[in-house]
C-alpha atoms as a PDB file:
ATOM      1  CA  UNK A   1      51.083  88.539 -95.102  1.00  0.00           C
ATOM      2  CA  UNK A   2      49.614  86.728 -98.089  1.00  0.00           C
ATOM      3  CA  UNK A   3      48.470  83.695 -95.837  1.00  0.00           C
ATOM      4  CA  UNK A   4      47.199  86.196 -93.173  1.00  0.00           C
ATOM      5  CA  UNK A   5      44.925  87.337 -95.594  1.00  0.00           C
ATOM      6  CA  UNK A   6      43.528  84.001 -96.798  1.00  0.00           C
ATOM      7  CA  UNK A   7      43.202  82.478 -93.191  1.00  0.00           C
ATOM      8  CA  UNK A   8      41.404  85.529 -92.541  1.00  0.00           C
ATOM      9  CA  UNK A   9      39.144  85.162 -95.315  1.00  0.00           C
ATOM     10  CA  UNK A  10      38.674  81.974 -94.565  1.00  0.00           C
ATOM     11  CA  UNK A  11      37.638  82.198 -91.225  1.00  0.00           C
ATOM     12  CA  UNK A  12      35.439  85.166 -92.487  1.00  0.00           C
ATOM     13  CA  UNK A  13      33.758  82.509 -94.993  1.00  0.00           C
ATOM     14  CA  UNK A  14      32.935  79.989 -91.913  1.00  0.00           C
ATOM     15  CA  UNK A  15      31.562  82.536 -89.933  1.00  0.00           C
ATOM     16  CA  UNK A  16      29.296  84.150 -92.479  1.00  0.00           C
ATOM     17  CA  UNK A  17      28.229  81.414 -93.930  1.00  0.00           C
ATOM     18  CA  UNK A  18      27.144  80.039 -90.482  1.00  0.00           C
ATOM     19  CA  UNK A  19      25.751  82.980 -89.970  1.00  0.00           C
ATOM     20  CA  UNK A  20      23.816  83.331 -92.760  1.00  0.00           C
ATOM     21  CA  UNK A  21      22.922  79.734 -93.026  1.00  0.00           C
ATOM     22  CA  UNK A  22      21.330  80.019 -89.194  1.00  0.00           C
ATOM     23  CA  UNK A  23      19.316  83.570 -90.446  1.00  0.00           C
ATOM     24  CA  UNK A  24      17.990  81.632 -93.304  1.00  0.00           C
ATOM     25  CA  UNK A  25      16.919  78.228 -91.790  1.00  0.00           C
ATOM     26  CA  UNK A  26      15.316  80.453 -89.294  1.00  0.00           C
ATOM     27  CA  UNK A  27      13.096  82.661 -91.897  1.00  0.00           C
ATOM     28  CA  UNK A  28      12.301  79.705 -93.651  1.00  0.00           C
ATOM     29  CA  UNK A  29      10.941  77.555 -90.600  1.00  0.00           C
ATOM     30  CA  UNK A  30       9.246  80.728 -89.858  1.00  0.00           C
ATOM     31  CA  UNK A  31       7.406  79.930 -93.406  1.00  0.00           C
ATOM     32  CA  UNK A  32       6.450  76.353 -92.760  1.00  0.00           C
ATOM     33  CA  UNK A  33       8.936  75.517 -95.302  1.00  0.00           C
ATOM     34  CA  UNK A  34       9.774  71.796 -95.518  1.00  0.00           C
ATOM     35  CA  UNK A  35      13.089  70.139 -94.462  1.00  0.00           C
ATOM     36  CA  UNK A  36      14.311  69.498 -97.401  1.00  0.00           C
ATOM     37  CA  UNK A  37      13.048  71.949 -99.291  1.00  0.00           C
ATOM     38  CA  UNK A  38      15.393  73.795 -96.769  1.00  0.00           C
ATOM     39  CA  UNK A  39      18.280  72.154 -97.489  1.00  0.00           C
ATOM     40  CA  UNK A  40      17.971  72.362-101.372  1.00  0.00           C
ATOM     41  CA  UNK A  41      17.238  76.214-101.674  1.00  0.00           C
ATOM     42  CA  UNK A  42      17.633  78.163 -98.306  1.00  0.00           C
ATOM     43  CA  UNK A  43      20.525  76.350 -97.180  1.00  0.00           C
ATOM     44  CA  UNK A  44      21.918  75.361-100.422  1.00  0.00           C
ATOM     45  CA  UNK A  45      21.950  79.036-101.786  1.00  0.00           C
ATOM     46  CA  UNK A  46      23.148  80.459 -98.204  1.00  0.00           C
ATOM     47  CA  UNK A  47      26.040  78.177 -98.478  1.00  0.00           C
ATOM     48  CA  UNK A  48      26.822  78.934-101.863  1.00  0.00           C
ATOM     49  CA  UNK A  49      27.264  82.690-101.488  1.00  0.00           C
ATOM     50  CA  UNK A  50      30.634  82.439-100.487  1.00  0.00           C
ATOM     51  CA  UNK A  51      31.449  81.147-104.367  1.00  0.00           C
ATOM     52  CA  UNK A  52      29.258  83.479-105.456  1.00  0.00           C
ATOM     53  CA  UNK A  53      31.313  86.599-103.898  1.00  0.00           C
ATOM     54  CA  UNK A  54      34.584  85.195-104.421  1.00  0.00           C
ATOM     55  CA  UNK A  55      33.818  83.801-107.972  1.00  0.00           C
ATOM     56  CA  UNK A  56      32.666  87.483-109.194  1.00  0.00           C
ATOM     57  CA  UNK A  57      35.804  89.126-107.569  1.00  0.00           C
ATOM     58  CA  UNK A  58      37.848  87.173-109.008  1.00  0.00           C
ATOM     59  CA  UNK A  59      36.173  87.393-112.511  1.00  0.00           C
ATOM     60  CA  UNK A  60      36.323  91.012-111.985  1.00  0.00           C
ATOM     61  CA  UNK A  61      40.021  91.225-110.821  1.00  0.00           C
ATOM     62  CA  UNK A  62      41.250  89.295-114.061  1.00  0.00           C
ATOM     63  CA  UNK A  63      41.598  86.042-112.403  1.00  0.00           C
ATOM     64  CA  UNK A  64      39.335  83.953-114.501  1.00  0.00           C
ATOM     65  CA  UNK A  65      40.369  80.264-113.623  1.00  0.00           C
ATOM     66  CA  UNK A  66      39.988  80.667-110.175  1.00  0.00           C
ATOM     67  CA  UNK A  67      36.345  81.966-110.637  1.00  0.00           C
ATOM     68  CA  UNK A  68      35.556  78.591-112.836  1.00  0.00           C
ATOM     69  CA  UNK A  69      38.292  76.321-110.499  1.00  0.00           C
ATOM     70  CA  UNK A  70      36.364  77.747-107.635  1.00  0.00           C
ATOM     71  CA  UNK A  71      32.903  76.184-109.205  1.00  0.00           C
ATOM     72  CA  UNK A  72      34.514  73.119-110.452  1.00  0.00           C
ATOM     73  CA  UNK A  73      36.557  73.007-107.406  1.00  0.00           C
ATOM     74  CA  UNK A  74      33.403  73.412-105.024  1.00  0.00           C
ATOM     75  CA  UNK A  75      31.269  71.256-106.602  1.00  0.00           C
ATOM     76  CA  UNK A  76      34.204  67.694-106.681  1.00  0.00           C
ATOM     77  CA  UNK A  77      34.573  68.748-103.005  1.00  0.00           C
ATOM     78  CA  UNK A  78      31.120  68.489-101.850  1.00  0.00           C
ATOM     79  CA  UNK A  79      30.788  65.473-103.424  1.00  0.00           C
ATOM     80  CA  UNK A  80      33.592  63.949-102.111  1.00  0.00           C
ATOM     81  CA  UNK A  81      35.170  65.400 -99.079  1.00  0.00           C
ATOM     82  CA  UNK A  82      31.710  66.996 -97.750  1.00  0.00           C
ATOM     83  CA  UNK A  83      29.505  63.786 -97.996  1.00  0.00           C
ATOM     84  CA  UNK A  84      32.698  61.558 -97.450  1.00  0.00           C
ATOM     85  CA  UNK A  85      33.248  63.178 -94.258  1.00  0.00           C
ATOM     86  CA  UNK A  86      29.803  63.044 -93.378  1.00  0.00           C
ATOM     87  CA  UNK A  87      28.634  59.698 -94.460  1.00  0.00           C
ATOM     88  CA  UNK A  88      32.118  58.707 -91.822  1.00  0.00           C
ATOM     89  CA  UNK A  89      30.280  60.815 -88.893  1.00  0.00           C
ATOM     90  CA  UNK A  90      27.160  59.226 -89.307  1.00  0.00           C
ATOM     91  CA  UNK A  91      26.138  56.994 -92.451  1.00  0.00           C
ATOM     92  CA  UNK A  92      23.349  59.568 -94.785  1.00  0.00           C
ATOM     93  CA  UNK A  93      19.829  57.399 -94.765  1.00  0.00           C
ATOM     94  CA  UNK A  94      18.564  58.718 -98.205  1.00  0.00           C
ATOM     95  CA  UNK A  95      15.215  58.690 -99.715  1.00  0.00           C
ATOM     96  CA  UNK A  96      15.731  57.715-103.448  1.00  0.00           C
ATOM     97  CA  UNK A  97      12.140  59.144-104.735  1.00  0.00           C
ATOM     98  CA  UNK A  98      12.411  62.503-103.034  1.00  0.00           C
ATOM     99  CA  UNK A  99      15.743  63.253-104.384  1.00  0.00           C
ATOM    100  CA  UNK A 100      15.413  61.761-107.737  1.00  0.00           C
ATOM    101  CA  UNK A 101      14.343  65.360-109.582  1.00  0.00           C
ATOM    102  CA  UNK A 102      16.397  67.272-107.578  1.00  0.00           C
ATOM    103  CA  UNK A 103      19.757  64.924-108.490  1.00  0.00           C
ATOM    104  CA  UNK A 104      18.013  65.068-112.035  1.00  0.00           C
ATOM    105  CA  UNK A 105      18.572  68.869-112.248  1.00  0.00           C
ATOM    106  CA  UNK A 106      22.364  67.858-110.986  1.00  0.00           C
ATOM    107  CA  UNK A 107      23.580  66.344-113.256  1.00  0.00           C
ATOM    108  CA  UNK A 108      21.765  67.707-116.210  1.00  0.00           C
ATOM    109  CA  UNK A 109      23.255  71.332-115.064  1.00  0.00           C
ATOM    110  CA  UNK A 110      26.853  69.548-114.884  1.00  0.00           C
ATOM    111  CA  UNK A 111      26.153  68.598-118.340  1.00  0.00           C
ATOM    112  CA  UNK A 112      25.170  71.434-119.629  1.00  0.00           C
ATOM    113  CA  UNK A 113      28.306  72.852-119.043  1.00  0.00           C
ATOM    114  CA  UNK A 114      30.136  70.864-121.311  1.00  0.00           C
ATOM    115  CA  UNK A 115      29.052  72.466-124.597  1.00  0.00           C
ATOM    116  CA  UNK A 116      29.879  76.103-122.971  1.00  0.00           C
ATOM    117  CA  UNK A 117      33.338  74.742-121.670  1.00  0.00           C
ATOM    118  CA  UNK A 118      34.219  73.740-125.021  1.00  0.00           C
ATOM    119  CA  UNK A 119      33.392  77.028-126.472  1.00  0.00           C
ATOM    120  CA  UNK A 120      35.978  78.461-124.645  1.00  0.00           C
ATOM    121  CA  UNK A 121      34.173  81.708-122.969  1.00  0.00           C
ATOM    122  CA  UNK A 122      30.914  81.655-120.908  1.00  0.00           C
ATOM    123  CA  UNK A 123      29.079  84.831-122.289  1.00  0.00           C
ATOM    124  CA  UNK A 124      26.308  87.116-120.638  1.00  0.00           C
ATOM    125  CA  UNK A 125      23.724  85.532-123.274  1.00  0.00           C
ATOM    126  CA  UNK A 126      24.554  81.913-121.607  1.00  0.00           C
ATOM    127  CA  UNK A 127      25.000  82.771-117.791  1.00  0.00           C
ATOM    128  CA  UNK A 128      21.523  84.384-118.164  1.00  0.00           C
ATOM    129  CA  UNK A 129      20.447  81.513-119.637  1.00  0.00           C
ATOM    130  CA  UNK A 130      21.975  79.577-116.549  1.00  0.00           C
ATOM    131  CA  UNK A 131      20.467  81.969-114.278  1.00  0.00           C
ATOM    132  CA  UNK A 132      16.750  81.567-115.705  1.00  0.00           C
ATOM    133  CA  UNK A 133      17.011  77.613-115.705  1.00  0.00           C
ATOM    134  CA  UNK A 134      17.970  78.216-111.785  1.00  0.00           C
ATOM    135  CA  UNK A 135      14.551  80.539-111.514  1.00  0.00           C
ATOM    136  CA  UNK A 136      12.967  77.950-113.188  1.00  0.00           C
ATOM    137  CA  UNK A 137      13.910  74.799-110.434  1.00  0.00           C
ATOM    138  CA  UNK A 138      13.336  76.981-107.805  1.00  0.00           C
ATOM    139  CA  UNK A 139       9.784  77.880-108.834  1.00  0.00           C
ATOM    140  CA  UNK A 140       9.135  74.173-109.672  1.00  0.00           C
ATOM    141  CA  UNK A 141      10.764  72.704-106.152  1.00  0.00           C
ATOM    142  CA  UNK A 142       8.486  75.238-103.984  1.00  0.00           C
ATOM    143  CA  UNK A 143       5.310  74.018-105.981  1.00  0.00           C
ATOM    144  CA  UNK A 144       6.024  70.501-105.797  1.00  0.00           C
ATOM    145  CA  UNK A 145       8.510  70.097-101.979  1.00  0.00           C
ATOM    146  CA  UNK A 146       7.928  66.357-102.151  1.00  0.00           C
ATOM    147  CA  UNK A 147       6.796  63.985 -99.089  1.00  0.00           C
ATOM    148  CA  UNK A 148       7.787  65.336 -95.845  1.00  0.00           C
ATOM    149  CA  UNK A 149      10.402  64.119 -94.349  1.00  0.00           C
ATOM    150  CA  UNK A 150      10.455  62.187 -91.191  1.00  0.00           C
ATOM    151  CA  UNK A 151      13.249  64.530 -89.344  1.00  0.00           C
ATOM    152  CA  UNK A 152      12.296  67.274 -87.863  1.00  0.00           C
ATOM    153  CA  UNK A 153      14.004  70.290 -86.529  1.00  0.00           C
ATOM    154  CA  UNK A 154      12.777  70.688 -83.212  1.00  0.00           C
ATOM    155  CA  UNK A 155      15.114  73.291 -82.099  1.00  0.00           C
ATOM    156  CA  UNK A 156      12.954  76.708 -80.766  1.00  0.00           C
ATOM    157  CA  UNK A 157      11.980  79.302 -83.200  1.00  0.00           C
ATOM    158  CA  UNK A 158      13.613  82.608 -83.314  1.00  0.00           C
ATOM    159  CA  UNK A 159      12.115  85.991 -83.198  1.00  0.00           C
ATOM    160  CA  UNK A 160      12.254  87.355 -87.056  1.00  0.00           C
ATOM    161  CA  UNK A 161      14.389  90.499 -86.013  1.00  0.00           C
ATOM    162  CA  UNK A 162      17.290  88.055 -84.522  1.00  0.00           C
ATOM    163  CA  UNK A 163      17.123  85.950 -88.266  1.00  0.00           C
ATOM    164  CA  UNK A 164      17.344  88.963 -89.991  1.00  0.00           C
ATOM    165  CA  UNK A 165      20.154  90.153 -87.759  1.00  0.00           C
ATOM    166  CA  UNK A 166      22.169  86.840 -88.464  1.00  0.00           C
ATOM    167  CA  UNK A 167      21.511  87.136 -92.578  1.00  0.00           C
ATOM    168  CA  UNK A 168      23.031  90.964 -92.496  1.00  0.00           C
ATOM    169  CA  UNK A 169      25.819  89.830 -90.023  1.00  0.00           C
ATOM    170  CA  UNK A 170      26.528  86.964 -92.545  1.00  0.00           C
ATOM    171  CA  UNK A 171      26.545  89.185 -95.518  1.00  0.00           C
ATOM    172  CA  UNK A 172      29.189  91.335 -94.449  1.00  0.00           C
ATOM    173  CA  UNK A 173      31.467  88.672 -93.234  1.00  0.00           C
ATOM    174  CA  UNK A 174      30.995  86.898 -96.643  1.00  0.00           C
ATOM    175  CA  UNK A 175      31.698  89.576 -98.870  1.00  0.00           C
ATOM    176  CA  UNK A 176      35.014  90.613 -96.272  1.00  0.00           C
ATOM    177  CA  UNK A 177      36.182  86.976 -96.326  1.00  0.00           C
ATOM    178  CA  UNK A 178      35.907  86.904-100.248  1.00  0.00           C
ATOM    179  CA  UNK A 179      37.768  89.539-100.855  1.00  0.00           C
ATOM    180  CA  UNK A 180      40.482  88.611 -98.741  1.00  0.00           C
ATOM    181  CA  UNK A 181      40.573  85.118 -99.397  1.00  0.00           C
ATOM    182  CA  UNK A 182      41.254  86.090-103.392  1.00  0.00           C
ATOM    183  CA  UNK A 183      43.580  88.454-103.136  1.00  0.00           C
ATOM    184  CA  UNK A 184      45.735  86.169-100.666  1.00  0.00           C
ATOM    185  CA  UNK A 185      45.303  83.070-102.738  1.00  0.00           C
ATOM    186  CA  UNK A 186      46.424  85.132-105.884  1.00  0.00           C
ATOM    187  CA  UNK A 187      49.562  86.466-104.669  1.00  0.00           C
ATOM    188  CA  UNK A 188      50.680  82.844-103.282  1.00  0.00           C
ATOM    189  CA  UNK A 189      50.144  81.095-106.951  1.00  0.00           C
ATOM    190  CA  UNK A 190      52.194  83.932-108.522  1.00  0.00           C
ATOM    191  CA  UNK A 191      54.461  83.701-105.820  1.00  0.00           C
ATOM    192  CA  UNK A 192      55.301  80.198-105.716  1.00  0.00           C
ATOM    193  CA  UNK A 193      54.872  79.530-109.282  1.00  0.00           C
ATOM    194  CA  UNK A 194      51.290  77.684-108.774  1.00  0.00           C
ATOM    195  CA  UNK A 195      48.782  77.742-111.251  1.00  0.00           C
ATOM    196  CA  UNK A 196      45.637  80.153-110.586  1.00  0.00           C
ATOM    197  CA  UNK A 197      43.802  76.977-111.798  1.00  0.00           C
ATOM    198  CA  UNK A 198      44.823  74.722-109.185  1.00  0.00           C
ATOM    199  CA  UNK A 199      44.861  77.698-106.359  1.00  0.00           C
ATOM    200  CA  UNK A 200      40.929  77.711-107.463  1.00  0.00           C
ATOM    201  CA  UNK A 201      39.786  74.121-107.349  1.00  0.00           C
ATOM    202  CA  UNK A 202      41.639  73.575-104.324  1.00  0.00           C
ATOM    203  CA  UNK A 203      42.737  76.121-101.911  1.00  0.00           C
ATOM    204  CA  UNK A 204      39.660  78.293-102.538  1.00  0.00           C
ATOM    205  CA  UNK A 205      37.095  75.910-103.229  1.00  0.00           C
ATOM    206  CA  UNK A 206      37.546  74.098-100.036  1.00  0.00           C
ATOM    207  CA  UNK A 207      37.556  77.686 -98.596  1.00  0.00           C
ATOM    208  CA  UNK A 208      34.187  78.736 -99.901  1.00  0.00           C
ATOM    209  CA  UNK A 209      33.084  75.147 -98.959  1.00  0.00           C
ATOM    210  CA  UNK A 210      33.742  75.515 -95.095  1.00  0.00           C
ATOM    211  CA  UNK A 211      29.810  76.479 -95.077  1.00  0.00           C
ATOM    212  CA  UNK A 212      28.502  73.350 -96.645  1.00  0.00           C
ATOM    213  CA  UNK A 213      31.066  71.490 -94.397  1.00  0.00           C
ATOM    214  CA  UNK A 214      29.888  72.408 -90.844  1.00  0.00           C
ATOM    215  CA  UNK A 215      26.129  72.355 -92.451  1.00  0.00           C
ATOM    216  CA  UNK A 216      26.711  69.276 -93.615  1.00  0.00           C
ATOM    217  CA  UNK A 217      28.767  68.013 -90.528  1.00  0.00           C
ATOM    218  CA  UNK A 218      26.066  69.239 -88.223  1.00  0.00           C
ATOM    219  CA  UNK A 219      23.377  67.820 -90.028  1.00  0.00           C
ATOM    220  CA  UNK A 220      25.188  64.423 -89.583  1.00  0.00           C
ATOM    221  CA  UNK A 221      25.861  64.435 -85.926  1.00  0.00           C
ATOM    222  CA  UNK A 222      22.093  65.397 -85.359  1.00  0.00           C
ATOM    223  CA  UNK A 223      21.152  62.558 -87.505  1.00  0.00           C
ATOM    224  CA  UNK A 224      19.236  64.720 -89.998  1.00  0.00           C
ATOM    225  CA  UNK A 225      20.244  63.513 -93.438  1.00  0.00           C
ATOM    226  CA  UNK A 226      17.535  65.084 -95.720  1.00  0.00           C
ATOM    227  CA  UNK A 227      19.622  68.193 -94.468  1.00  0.00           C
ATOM    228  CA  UNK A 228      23.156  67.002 -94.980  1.00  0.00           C
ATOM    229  CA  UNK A 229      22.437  65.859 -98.318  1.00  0.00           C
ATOM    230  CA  UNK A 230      19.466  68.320 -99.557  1.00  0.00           C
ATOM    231  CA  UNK A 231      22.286  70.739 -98.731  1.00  0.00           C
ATOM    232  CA  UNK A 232      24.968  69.455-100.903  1.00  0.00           C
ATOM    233  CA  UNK A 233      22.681  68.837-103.600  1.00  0.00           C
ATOM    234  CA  UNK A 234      21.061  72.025-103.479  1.00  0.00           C
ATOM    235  CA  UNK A 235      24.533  73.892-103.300  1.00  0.00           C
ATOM    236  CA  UNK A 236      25.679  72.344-106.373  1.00  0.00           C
ATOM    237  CA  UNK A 237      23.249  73.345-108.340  1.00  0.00           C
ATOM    238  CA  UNK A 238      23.564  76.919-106.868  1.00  0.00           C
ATOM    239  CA  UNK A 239      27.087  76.709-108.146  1.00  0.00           C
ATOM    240  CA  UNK A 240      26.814  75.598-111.807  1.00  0.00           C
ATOM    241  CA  UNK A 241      23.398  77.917-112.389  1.00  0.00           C
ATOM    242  CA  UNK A 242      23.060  81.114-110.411  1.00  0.00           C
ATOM    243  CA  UNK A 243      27.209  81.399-109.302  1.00  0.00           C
ATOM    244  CA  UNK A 244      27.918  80.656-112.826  1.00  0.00           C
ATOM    245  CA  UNK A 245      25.608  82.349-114.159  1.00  0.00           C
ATOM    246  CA  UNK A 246      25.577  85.473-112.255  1.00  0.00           C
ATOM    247  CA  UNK A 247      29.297  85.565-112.279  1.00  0.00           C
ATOM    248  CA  UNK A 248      29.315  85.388-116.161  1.00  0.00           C
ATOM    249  CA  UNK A 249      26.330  87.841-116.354  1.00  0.00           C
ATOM    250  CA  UNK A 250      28.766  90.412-114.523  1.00  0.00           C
ATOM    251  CA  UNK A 251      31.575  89.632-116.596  1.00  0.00           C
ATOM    252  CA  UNK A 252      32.013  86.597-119.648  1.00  0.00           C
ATOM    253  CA  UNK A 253      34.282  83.803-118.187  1.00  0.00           C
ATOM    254  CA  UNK A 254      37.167  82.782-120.531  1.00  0.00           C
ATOM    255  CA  UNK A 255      37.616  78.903-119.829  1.00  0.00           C
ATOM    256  CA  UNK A 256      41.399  77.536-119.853  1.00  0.00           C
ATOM    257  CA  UNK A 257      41.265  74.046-121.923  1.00  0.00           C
ATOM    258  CA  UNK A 258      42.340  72.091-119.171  1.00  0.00           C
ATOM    259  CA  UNK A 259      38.220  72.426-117.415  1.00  0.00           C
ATOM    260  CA  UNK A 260      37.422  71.181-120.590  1.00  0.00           C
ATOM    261  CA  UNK A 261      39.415  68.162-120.738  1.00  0.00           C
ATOM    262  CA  UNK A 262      39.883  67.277-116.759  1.00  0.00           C
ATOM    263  CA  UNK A 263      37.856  68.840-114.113  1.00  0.00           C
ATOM    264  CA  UNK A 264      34.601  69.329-115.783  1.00  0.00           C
ATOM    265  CA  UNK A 265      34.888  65.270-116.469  1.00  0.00           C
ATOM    266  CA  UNK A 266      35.413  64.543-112.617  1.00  0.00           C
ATOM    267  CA  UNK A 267      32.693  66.563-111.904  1.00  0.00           C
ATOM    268  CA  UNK A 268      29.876  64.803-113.948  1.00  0.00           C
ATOM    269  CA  UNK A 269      31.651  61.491-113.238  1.00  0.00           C
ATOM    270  CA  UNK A 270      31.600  62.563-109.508  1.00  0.00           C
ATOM    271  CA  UNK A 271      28.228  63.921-109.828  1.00  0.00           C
ATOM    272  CA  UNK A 272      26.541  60.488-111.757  1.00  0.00           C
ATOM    273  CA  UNK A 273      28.541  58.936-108.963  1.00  0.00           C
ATOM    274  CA  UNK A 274      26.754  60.766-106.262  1.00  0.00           C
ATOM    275  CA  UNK A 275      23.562  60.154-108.208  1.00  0.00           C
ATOM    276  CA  UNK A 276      23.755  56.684-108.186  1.00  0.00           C
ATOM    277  CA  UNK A 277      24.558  56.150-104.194  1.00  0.00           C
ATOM    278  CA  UNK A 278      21.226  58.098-103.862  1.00  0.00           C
ATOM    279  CA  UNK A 279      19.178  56.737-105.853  1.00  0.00           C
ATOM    280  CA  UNK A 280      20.414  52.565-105.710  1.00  0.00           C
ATOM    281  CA  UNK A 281      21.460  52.170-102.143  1.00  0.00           C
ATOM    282  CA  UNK A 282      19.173  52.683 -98.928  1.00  0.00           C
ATOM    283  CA  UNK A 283      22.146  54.555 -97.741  1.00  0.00           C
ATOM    284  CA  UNK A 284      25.804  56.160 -97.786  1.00  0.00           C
ATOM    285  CA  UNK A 285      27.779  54.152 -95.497  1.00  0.00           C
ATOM    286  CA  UNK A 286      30.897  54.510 -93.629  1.00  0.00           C
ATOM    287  CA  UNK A 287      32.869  52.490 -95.939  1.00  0.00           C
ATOM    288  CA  UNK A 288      31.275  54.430 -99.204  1.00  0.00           C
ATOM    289  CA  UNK A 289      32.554  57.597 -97.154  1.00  0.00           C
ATOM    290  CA  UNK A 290      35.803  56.777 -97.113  1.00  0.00           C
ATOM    291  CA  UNK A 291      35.848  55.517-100.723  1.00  0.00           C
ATOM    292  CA  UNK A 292      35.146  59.317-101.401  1.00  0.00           C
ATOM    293  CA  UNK A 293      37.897  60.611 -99.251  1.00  0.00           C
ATOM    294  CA  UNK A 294      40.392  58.556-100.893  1.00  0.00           C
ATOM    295  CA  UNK A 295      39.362  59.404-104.166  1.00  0.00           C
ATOM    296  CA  UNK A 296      39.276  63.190-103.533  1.00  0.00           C
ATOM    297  CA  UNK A 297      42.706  62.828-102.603  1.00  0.00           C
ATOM    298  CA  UNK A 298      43.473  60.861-105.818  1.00  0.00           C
ATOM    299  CA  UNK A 299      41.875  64.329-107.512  1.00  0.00           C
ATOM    300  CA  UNK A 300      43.650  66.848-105.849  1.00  0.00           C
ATOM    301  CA  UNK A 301      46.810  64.695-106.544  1.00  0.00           C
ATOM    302  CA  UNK A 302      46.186  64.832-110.453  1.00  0.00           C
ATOM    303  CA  UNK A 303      44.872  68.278-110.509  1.00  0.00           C
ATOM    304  CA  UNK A 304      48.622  69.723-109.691  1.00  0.00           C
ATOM    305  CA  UNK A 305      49.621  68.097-113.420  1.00  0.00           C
END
C-alpha cells in the first residue's frame, strides 16, 4: 500500500507540475515576459512547488531530513540527472553573459547555506531572511531580463481563463501528490530500515523533480535551451531561498550533521560545477551529459553510507 501511495503521488507531482508549468508559461507570454526570464522565475518557481508542498509537510509531520534531503536532494539532481539527461537529448547552447548573475545568485545561495547547516537548526529569523533575498532577485531579474534570446516560443497563445484553469488544476494535484508521496516514502524508510535522509535526497527529490525533468526534457527536444537551463537554474534557487525559507518560516528545520559534512558539499561542488560549463564552454555536450549521469550515480551510491 505504501508504494501505491508514493507512485500515486508521484504521478500526481508530474501532472501538476505540468499543469501548472503550462498555466504559468501561458500568463507570462500573455505579459510579454522574456524567455528566459520565463524559465528562471515562472517556470523555475512552478516547478519548484512540488518541494515546496512536500518539504513543509514533511517539516510539519516531524520528518525533518526529508524536508532538507528533499532540497539538497532536488537541487544535486537537477544538476546532474536533469541537465545530464538533457544535454544527451540535445547538447544545451548557453549564453555565458546572460546567465552569469543568475548562476551568481546560485551559488552564492548554496553558500549561504553552509553557515546555517552548521548551526544545526534553520530558524524563522533565517528562512525569512532566505525568503527576502529571493524577493530581492526576483525584483532585480524583472528590472534587468537581459538580451533577448534568439528562441522563441511560437506555439499559439491561450485564452487567460484556460491558463488560469491549468494553474488551479495544477495546484490541487500538487498539494494531493505531496501528501501522498510523504507519507508513502516515510513508512518504506521505517519499514525497511532506510534512513529518512536518504528516502529524501533520493526517492523524493527525484519525485518532486519529475516537473523540472519533462520541462527540461521538452525544452531540449524543441531545441530551446535558454528554457531547459533558465529552468534548472531558476528552480534551484527557488529551492535553497523561498522552499527553504518558507518551509523554515512555517516550522525551524533541525539539520542532521551528515548535510553538513556530505550533501551540502556536493551541492556547491555540483553547483560551481554547473557554473563553470555555463559560463567557459559555448555549450553542454553529449559527452559532458553523460559525465553528469555517471557522477549522479557515483552520489546516490555514497549517499546510502
Amino acid at each position: 500500500m505504501d508504494w501505491i501511495y508514493v507512485l500515486g503521488g508521484l504521478i500526481a507531482l508530474f501532472f501538476g507540475g505540468e499543469a501548472l508549468v503550462r498555466g504559468a508559461v501561458g500568463i507570462a507570454r500573455r505579459l510579454a515576459i522574456p524567455p528566459l526570464l520565463i524559465g528562471l522565475t515562472v517556470v523555475g518557481f512552478g516547478t519548484s512547488t512540488p518541494e515546496l508542498l512536500v518539504s513543509v509537510d514533511a517539516a510539519l509531520g516531524g520528518v525533518p531530513d526529508i524536508a532538507i534531503g528533499n532540497i539538497v536532494g532536488s537541487n544535486i539532481g537537477n544538476i546532474l540527472l536533469i541537465v545530464g539527461l538533457s544535454a544527451l537529448v540535445w547538447p544545451i547552447r548557453v549564453m555565458g553573459g546572460t546567465l552569469r548573475r543568475d548562476t551568481t545568485v546560485m551559488m552564492a545561495a548554496a553558500v549561504a547555506l553552509l553557515p546555517l547547516f552548521w548551526m544545526g537548526e534553520i530558524s524563522r529569523l533565517s528562512g525569512a531572511l532566505l525568503f527576502a533575498a529571493l524577493m530581492g532577485y526576483l525584483i532585480w531579474a524583472y528590472r534587468h531580463p537581459g538580451p533577448e534570446a534568439d528562441e522563441e516560443d511560437t506555439s499559439p497563445l491561450l485564452p487567460l481563463w484556460q491558463t488560469a484553469l491549468w494553474v488551479a488544476f495544477g495546484l490541487g494535484a500538487l498539494m494531493l501528490g505531496a501528501r501522498f508521496l510523504v507519507d508513502g516514502a516515510v513508512n518504506i524508510a521505517r519499514g525497511m530500515g532506510v534512513s529518512e535522509a536518504f528516502i529524501g535526497l533520493t526517492i523524493v527529490a527525484i519525485g518532486t523533480s519529475l516537473p523540472e525533468l519533462a520541462t527540461s526534457l521538452i525544452a531540449a527536444l524543441r531545441k530551446q535551451s535558454e528554457i531547459a537551463i533558465g529552468n534548472i537554474v531558476g528552480s534551484n534557487i527557488f529551492n535553497v531561498l523561498g522552499i527553504l525559507g518558507v518551509t523554515a518560516m512555517v516550522s525551524p528545520i533541525p539539520v542532521a550533521d551528515r548535510f553538513f559534512s556530505f550533501d551540502l558539499p556536493v551541492m556547491i561542488a555540483m553547483s560551481a560545477v554547473l557554473t563553470a560549463l555555463l559560463l567557459l564552454r559555448p555549450q553542454i555536450g553529449r559527452i559532458s551529459g553523460l559525465a553528469l549521469l555517471v557522477a549522479y550515480a557515483a552520489y546516490v551510491w555514497a549517499a546510502q553510507g
